[in-house]
Protein backbone atom coordinates (compact mmCIF):
# COMPACT_ATOMS: atom_id res chain seq x y z
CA UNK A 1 -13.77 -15.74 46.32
CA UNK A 2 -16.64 -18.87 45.73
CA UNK A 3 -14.64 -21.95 46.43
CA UNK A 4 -15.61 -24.80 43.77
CA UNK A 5 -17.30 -22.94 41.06
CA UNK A 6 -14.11 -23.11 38.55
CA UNK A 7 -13.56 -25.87 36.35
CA UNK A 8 -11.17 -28.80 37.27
CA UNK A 9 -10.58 -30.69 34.17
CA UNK A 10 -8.23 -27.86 32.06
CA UNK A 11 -6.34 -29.69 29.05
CA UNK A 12 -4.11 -28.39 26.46
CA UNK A 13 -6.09 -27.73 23.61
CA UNK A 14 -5.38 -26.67 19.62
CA UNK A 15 -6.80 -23.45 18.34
CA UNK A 16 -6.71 -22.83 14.96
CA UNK A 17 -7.80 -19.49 13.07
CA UNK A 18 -9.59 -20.67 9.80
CA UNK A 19 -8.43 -17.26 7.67
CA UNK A 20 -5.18 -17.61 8.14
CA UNK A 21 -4.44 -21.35 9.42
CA UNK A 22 -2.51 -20.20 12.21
CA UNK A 23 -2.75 -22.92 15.54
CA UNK A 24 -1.92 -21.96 19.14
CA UNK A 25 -2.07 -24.12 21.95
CA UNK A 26 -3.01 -22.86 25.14
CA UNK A 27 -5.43 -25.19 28.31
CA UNK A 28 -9.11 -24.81 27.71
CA UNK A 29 -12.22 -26.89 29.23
CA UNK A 30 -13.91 -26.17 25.90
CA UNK A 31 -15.42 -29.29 24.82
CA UNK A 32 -14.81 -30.64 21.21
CA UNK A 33 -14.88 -33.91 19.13
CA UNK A 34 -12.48 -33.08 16.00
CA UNK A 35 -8.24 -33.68 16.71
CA UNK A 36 -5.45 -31.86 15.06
CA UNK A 37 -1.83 -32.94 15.27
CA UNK A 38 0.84 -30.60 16.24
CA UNK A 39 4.21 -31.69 16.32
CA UNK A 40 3.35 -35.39 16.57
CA UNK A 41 1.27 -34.57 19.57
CA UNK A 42 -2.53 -34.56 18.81
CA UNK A 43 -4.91 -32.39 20.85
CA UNK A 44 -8.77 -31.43 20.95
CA UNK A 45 -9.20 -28.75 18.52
CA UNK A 46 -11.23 -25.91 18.47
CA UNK A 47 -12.03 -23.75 15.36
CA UNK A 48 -11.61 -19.74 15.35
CA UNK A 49 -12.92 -17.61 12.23
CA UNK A 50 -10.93 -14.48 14.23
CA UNK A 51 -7.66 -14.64 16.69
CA UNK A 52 -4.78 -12.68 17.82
CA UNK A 53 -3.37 -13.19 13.98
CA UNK A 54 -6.09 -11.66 11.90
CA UNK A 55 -8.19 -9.74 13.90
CA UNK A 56 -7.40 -5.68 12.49
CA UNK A 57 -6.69 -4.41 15.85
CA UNK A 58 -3.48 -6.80 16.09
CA UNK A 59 -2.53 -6.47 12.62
CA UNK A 60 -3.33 -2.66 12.04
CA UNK A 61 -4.56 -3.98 8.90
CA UNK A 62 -8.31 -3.28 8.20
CA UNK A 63 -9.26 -6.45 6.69
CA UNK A 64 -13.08 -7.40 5.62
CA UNK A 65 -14.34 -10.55 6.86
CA UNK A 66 -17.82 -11.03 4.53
CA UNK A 67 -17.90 -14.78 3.89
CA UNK A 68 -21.39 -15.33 3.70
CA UNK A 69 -22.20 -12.28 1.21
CA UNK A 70 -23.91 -10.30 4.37
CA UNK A 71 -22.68 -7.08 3.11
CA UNK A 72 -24.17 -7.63 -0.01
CA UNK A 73 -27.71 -8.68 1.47
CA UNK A 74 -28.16 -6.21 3.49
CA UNK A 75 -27.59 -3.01 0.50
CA UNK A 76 -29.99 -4.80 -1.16
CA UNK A 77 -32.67 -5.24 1.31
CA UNK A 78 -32.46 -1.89 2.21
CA UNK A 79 -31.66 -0.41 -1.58
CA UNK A 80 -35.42 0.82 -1.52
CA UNK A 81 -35.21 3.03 1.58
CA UNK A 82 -32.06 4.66 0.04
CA UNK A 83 -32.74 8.57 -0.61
CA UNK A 84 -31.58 10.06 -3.64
């Protein structure tokens, strides 16, 4: 193995899944400006749209995810090549 080429400066670290508002701390080197306080203890956070919690293959839930209306824009760009 390389010697040197992994990162020194690990720090616990607040994840948080947005769809559910779940928060797990685990050590990260991801850098971030925005806090969150857990337990009177406030760490870096970092911001997930999909973890362990609410991703379908953990839940055995199938669960759509379509904030932005994607879904939605792409039937109607392609409504025209539809063959009926």
């Amino acid at each position: 193995m390389k010697k040197d080429i992994h990162p020194q400066n690990y720090r616990l670290v607040a994840f948080k899944d947005m769809s559910n508002e779940d928060v797990f701390i685990t050590k990260s080197t991801a850098n971030t400006k925005e806090t969150l306080e857990v337990e009177g203890v406030e760490y870096p956070l970092i911001k997930l749209e999909i973890s362990r919690t609410s991703h379908p293959f953990y839940t055995g839930k199938a669960k759509l995810v379509d904030t932005a209306g994607r879904i939605d824009k792409f039937k109607n760009k392609y409504k025209k090549f539809d063959k009926k």
